[in-house]
Protein backbone atom coordinates (compact mmCIF):
# COMPACT_ATOMS: atom_id res chain seq x y z
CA UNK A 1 -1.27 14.32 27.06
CA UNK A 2 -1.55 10.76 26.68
CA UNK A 3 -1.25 8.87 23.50
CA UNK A 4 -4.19 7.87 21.77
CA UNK A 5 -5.51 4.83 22.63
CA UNK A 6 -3.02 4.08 25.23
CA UNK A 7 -4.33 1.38 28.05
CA UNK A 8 -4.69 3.14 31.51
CA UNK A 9 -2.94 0.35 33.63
CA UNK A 10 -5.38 1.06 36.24
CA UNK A 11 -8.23 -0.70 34.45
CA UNK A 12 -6.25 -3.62 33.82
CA UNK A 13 -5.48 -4.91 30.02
CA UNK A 14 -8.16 -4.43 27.38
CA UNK A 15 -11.06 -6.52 26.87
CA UNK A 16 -11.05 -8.85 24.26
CA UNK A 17 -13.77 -8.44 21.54
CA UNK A 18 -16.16 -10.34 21.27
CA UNK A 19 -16.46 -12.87 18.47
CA UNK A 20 -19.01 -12.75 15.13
CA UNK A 21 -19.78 -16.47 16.26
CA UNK A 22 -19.38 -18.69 19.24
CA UNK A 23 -20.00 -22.44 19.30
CA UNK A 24 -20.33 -24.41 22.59
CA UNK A 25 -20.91 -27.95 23.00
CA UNK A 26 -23.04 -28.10 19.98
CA UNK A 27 -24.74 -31.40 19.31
CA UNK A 28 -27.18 -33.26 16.76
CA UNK A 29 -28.42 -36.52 16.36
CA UNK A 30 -30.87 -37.60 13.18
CA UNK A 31 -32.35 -41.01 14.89
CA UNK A 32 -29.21 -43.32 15.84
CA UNK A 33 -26.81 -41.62 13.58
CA UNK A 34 -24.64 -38.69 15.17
CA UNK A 35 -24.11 -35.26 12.69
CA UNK A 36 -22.53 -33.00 15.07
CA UNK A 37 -20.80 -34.74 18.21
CA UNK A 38 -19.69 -31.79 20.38
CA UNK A 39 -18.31 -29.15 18.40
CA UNK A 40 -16.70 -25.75 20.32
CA UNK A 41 -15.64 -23.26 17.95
CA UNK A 42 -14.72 -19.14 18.02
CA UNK A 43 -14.91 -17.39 14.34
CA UNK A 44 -13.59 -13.65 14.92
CA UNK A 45 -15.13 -10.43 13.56
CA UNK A 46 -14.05 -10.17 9.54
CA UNK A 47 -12.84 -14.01 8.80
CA UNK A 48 -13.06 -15.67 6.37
CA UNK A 49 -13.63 -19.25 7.87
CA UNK A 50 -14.15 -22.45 6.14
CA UNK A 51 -15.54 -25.61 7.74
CA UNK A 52 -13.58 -28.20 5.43
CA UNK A 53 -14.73 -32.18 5.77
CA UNK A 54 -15.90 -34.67 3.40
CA UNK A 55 -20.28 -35.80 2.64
CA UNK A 56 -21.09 -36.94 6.26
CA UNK A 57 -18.75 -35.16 8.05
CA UNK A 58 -21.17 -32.48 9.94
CA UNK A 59 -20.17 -29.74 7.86
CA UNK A 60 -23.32 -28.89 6.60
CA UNK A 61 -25.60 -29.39 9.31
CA UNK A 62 -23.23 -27.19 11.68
CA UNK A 63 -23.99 -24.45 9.19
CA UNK A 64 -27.79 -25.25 8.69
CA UNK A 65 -27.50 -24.89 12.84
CA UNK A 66 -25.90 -21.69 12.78
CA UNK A 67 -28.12 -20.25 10.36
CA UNK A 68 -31.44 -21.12 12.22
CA UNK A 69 -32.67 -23.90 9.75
CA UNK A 70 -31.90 -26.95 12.10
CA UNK A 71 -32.43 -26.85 15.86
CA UNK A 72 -29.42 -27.88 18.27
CA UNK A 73 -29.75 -31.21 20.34
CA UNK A 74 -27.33 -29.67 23.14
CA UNK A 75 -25.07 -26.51 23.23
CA UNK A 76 -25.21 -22.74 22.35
CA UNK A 77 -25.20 -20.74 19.28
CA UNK A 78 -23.67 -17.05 19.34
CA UNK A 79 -23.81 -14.22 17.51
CA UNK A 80 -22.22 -11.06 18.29
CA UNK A 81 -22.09 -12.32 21.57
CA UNK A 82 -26.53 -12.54 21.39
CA UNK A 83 -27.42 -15.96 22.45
CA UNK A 84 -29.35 -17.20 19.44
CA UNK A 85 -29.53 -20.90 19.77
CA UNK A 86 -33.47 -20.80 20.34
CA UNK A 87 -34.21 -18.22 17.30
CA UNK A 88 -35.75 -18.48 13.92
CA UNK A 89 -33.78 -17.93 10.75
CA UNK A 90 -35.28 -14.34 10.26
CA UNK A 91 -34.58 -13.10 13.77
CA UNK A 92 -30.63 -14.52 13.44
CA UNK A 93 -28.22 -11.74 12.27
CA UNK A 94 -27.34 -13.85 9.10
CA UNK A 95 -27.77 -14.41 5.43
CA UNK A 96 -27.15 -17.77 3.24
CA UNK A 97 -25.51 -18.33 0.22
CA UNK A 98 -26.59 -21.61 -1.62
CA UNK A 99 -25.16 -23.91 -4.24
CA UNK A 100 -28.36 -23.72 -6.10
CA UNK A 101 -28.53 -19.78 -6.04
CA UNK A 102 -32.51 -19.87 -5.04
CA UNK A 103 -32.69 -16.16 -7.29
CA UNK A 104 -36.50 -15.11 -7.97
CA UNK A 105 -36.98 -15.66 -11.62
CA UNK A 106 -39.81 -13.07 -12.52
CA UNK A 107 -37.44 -10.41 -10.40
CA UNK A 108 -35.01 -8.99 -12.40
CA UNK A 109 -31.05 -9.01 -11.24
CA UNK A 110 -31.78 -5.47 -9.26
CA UNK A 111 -35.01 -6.50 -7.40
CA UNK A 112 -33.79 -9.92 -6.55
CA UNK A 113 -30.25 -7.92 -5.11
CA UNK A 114 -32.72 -5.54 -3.72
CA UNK A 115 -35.12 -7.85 -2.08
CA UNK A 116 -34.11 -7.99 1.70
CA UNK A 117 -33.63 -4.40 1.78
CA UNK A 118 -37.55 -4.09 0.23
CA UNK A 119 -38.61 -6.63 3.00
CA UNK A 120 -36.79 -4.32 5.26
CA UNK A 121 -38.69 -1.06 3.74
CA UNK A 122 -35.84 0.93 3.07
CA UNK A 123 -36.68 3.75 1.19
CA UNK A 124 -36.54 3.38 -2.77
CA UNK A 125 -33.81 6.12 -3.37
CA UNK A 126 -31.18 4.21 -0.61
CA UNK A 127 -32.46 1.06 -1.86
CA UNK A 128 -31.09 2.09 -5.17
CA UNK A 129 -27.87 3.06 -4.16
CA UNK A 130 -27.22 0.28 -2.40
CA UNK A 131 -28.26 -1.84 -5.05
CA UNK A 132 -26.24 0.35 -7.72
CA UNK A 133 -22.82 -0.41 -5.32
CA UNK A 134 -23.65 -4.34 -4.69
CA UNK A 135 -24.06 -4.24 -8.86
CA UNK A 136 -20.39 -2.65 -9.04
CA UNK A 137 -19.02 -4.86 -6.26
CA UNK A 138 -20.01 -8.08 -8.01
CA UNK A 139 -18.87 -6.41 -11.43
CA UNK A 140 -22.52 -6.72 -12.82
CA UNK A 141 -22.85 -3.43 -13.59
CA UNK A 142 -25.22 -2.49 -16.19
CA UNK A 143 -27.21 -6.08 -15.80
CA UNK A 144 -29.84 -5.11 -13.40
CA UNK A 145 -32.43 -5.18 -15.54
CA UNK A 146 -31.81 -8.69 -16.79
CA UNK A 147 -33.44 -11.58 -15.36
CA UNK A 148 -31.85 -14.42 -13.81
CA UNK A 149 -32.43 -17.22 -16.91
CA UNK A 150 -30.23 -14.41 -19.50
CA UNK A 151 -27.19 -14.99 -16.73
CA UNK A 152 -24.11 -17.30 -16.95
CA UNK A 153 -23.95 -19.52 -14.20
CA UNK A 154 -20.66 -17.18 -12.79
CA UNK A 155 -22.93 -14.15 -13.10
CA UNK A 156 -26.27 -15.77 -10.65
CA UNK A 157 -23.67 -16.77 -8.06
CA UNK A 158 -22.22 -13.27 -8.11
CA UNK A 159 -26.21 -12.10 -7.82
CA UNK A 160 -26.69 -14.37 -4.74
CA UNK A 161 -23.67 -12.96 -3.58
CA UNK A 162 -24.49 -9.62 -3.58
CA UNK A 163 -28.24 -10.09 -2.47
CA UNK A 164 -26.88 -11.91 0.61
CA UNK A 165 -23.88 -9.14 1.58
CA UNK A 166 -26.29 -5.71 0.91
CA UNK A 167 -28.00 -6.69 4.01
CA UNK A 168 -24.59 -6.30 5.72
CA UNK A 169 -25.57 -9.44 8.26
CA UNK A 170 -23.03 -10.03 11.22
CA UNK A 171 -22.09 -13.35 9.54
CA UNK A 172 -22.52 -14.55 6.00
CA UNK A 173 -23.00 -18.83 5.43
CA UNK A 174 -22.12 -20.40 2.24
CA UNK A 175 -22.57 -23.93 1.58
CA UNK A 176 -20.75 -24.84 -1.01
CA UNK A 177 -21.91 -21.79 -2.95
CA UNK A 178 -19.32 -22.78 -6.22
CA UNK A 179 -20.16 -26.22 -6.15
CA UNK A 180 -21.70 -26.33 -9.77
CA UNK A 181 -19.72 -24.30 -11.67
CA UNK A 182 -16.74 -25.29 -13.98
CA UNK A 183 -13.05 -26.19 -12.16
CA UNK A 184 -11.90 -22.78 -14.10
CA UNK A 185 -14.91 -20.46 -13.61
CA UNK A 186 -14.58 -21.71 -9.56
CA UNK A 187 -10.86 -21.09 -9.42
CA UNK A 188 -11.70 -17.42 -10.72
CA UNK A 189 -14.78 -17.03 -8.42
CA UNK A 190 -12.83 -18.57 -5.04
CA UNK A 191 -10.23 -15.25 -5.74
CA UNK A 192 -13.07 -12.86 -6.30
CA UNK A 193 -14.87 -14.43 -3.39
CA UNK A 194 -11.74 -13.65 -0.70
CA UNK A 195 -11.60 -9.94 -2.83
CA UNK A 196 -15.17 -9.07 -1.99
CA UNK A 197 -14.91 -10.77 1.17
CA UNK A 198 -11.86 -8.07 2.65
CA UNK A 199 -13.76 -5.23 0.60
CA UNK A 200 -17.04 -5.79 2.74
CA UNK A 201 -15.25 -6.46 6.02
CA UNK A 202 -18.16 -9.26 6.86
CA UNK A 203 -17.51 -12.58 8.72
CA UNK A 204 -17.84 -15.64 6.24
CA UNK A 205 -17.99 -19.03 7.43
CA UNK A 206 -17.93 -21.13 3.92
CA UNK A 207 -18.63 -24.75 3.78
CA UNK A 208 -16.61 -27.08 0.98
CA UNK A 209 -14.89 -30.54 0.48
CA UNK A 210 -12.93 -28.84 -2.09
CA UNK A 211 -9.43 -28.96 -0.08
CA UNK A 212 -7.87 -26.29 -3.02
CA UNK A 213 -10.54 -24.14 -2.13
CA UNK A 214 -10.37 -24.13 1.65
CA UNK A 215 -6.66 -23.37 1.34
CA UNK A 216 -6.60 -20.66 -1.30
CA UNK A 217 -9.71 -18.86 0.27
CA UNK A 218 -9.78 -19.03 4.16
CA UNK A 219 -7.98 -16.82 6.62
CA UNK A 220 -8.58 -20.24 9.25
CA UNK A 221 -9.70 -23.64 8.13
CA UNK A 222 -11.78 -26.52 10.48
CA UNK A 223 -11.14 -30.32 8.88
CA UNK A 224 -14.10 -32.18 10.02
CA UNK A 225 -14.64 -36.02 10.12
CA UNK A 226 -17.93 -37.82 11.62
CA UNK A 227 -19.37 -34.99 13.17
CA UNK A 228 -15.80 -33.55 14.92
CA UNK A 229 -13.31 -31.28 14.37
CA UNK A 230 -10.12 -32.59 13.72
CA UNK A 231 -7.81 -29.48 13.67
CA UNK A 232 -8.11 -26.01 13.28
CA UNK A 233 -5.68 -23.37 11.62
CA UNK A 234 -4.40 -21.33 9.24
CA UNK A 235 -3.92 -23.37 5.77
CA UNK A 236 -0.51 -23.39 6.50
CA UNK A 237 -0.94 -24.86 9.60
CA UNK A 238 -3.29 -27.45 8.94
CA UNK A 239 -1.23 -28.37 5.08
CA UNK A 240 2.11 -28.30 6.53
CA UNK A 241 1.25 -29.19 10.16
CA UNK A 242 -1.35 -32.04 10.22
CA UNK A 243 -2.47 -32.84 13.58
CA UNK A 244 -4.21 -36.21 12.26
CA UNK A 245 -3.79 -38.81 9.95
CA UNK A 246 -7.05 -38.10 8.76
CA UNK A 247 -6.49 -34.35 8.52
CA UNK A 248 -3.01 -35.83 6.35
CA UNK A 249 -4.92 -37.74 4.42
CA UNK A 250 -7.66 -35.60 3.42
CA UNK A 251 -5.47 -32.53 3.08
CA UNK A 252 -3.67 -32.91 -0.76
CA UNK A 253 -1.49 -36.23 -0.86
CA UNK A 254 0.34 -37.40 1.85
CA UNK A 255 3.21 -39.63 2.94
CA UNK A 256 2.34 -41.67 6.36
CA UNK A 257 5.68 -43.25 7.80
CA UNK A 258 5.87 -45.80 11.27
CA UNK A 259 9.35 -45.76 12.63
CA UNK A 260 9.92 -46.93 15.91
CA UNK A 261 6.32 -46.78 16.58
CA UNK A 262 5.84 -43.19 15.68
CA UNK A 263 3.76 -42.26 12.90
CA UNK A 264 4.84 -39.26 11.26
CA UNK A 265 3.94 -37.10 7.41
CA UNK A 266 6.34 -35.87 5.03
CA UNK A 267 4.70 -34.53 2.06
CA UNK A 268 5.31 -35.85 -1.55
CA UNK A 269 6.67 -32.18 -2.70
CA UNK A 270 9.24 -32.28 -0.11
CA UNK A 271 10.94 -35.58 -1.08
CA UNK A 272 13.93 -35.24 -3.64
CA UNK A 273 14.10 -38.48 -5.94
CA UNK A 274 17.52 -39.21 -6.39
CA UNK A 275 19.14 -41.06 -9.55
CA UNK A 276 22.26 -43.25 -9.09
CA UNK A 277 24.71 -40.43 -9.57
CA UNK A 278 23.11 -37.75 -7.33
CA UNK A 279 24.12 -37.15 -3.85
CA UNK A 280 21.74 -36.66 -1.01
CA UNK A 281 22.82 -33.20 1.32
CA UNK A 282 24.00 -33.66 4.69
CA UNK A 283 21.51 -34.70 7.26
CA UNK A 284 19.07 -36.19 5.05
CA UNK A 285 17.52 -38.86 5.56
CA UNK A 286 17.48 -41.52 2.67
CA UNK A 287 15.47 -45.01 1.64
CA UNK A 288 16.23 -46.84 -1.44
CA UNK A 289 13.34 -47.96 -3.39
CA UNK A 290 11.66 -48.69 -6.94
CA UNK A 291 9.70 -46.51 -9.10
CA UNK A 292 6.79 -48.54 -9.69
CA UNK A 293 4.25 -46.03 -11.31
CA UNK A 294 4.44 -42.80 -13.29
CA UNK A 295 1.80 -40.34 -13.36
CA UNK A 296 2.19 -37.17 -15.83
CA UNK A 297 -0.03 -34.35 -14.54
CA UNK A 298 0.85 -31.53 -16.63
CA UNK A 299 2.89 -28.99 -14.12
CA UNK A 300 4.27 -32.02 -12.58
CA UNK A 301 5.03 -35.54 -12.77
CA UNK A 302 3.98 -38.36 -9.54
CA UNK A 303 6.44 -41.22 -8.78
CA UNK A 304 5.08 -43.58 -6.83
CA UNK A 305 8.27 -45.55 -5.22
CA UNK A 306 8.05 -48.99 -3.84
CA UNK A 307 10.74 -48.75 -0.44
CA UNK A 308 13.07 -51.82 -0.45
CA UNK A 309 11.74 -51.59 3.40
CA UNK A 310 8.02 -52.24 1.98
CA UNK A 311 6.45 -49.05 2.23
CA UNK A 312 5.10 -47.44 -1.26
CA UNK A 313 5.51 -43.79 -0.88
CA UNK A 314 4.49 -40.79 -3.27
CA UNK A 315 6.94 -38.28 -4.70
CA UNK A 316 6.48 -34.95 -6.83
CA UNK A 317 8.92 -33.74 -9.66
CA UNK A 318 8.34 -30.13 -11.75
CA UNK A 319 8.31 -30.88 -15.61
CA UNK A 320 10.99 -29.02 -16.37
CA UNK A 321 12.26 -31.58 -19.04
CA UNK A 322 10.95 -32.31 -22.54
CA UNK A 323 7.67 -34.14 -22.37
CA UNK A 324 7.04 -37.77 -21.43
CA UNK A 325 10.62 -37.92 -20.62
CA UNK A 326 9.57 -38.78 -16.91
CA UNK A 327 8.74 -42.09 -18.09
CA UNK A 328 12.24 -43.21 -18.18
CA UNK A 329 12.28 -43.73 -14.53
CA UNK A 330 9.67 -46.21 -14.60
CA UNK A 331 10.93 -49.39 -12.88
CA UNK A 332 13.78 -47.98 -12.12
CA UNK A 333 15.79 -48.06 -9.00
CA UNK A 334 16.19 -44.30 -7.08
CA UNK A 335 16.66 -43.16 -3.34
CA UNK A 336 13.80 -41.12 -1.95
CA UNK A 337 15.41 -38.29 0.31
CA UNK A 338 14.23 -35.62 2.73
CA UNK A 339 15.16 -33.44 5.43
CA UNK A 340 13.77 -34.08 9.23
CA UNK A 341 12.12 -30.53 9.14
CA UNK A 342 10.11 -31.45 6.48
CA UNK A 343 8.47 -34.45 8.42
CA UNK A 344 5.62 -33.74 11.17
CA UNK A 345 4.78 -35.97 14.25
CA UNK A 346 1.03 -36.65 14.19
CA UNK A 347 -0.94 -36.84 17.40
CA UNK A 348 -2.36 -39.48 18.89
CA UNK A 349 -6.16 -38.45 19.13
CA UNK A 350 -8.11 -39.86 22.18
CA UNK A 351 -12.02 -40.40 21.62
């Protein structure tokens, strides 16, 4: 007997599966100004995506596309392999998270979770239970029968959440869904987010500018700039691998070096600042320079170093001395140093 699941090499190899969403050649245009200037895209089944750009970059209104709200001028929309580019909102397989939470406020915190499946005229008793397990997934249990104005701001994003997710759509869209909460309620909600994310199994496709949160939340990341995307990868790839200067740039703080007419990155946490009586390792390469400014930022310290060669370039040092003892190197003369596999060619980009 066969194993299971083995391929009958007959048939050929398997077929792959089809993706949650599928992006081709999609283009908009709002009078003379262009949003979205060709994008092709593939999200698989159970991401968690994140379209990553700064205001203006398209972001936004290739998810207000996806979701139904805006109309494509050119291309094709996908969803579960259904062509959908041509449907209303309601008829697309998708829910919406918003920054602003849009809750009902006469509805208590069950009814507005329970909502879409109401719409839907599921019957009360499986409405319930469904409601009951979104409550305990969110960990709002026992706050169903509060109303949306007695809820921290945490606690109506984790309603929205839920009402979005218990109508188990093929993809979920959130636009900048943490956007107004406080940098340490976000940094607990982008973790709970990616928990309840894997627990549900559903595709998200998140838009943010917030670099930190692209990286600490998305299985893939797109950077986007004027209505293209400039790379696309893991967060490893696209933080330790930049494909663009702009992808460089906008991605944390980087170091942009021309030698020999090559442009290349090497990132400030990879550069060791050496004193006068430290010794660089073999095969390092090494520029003298000039601290010129000291920045204390609590875990760490930034040097930025004036090159003798001209170039002002950005290093990072862990605080592992007594406080505000950084500030002895200001002005003073060190050698930058770094190995070659910490540097990364960046393309050349044709238009």
């Amino acid at each position: 007997m066969g194993r299971m699941g083995a391929q009958d090499p007959s048939k050929g190899p398997p077929a792959a599966p089809t993706p949650a969403l599928r992006l081709q050649g999609i283009r908009k245009n709002y009078g003379g100004v262009v949003a979205v200037a060709g994008v092709d895209l593939v999200i698989d089944e159970g991401e968690f995506f994140t379209l990553l750009g700064p205001s203006g970059s398209g972001k936004t209104t290739l998810l207000r596309m996806i979701a139904g709200f805006e109309r494509p001028d050119a291309g094709r929309i996908e969803l579960g392999g259904r062509d959908v580019t041509s449907l209303p909102p309601h008829l697309r397989d998708t829910n919406t998270v918003f920054q602003d939470y849009a809750l009902f406020p006469h509805m208590s915190v069950a009814q507005n979770i329970g909502y879409g499946l109401r719409i839907k005229r599921i019957p009360g008793a499986e409405r319930q239970r469904r409601v009951d397990r979104a409550l305990r997934m969110v960990r709002l249990e026992g706050l169903g029968t509060r109303r949306p104005n007695q809820l921290s701001g945490g606690q109506r994003q984790r309603v929205a959440l839920a009402r979005a997710v218990i109508n188990e759509p093929e993809v979920l869209l959130l636009d900048e869904p943490l956007g107004a909460l406080d940098l340490k309620l976000r940094q607990e909600m982008q973790i709970e987010l990616k928990q309840i994310q894997k627990e549900v199994g559903i595709t998200f496709v998140y838009v943010t500018h917030d670099q930190e949160e692209a990286l600490t939340m998305s299985d893939r990341v797109a950077v986007m700039s004027n209505g293209r995307i400039e790379q696309i990868g893991t967060p490893v790839d696209i933080y330790e691998r930049p494909a663009t200067e702009f992808v460089a740039g906008f991605i944390g703080i980087s170091n942009l070096l021309l030698r020999n007419g090559v442009k290349f990155v090497v990132r400030p946490e990879k550069i060791r600042m050496l004193t006068e009586d430290e010794q660089p390792e073999p095969g390092m390469q090494v520029e003298p320079g000039t601290v010129e400014e000291v920045v204390y930022v609590g875990m760490s310290t930034r040097y930025v170093v004036r090159l003798d060669r001209g170039e002002h370039l950005v290093a990072v040092r862990q605080n592992m001395d007594a406080a505000g003892d950084a500030h002895r190197f200001q002005g003073r003369p060190v050698r930058l140093a770094w190995t070659a596999d910490h540097t990364y060619v960046l393309e050349t980009k044709e238009r």
